[in-house]
Protein backbone atom coordinates (compact mmCIF):
# COMPACT_ATOMS: atom_id res chain seq x y z
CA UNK A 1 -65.91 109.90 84.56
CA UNK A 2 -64.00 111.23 81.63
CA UNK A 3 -65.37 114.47 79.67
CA UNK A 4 -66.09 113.87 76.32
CA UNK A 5 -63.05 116.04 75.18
CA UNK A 6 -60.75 113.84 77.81
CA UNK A 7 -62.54 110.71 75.70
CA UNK A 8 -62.09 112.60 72.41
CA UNK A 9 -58.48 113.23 73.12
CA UNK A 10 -58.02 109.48 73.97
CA UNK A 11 -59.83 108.35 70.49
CA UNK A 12 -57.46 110.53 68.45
CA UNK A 13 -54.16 109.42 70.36
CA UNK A 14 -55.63 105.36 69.69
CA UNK A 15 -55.86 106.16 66.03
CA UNK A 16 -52.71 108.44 65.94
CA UNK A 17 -50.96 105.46 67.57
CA UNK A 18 -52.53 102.71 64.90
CA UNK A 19 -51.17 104.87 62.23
CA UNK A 20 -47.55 104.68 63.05
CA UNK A 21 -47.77 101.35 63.64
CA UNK A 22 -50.00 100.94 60.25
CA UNK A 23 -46.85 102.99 58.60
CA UNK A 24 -43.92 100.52 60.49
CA UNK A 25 -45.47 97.82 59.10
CA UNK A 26 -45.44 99.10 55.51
CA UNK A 27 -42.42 99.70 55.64
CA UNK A 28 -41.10 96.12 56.66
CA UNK A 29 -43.18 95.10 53.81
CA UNK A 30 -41.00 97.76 51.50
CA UNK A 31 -37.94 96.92 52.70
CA UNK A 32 -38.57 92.52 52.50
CA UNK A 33 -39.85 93.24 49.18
CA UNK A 34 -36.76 94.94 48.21
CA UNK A 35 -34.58 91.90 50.20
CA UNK A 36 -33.12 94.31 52.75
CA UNK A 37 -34.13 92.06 55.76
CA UNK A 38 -32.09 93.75 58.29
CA UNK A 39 -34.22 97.39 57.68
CA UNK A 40 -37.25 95.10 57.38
CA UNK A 41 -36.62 93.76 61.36
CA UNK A 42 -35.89 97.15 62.38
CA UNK A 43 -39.15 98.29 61.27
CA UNK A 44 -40.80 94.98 61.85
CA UNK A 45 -39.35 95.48 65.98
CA UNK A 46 -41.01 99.25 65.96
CA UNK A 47 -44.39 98.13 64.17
CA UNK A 48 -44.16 95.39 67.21
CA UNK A 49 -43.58 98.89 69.58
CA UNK A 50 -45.94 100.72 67.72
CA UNK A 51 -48.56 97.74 68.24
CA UNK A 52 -48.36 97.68 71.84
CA UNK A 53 -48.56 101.60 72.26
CA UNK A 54 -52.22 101.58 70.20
CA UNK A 55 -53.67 98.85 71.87
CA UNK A 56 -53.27 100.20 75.32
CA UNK A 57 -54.03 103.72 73.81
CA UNK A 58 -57.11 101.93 72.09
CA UNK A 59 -58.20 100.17 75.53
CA UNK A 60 -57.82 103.46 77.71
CA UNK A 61 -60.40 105.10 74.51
CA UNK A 62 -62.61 102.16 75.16
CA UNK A 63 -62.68 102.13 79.08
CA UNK A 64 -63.68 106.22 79.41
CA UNK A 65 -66.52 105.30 76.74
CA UNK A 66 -67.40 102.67 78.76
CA UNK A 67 -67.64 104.77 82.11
């Protein structure tokens, strides 16, 4: 079983990991509002990266809380 800092440490690197994806996706919206759609699939791809990354970072949080 995980200590609670282990668990702590696994919370903060979730929401660490939800905040760079929160930030790739605002800037796809910035760059499609400003029509510059190749910048906006570049940052759409790493928001789709950045996605990925949190939600196993989120489920590894979620499995030492649940131990």
């Amino acid at each position: 079983m995980p200590s609670n800092s282990e668990t702590s440490d696994l919370h903060k690197q979730a929401a660490s990991d939800h905040s760079e994806a929160a930030k790739n996706h605002l800037q796809a919206a910035d760059h499609l509002d400003q029509n510059h759609l190749s910048n906006a699939n570049e940052k759409a791809k790493s928001a789709m990266s950045s996605c990925n990354t949190a939600q196993k970072s989120s489920a590894a949080a979620c499995k030492g809380m649940a131990k």
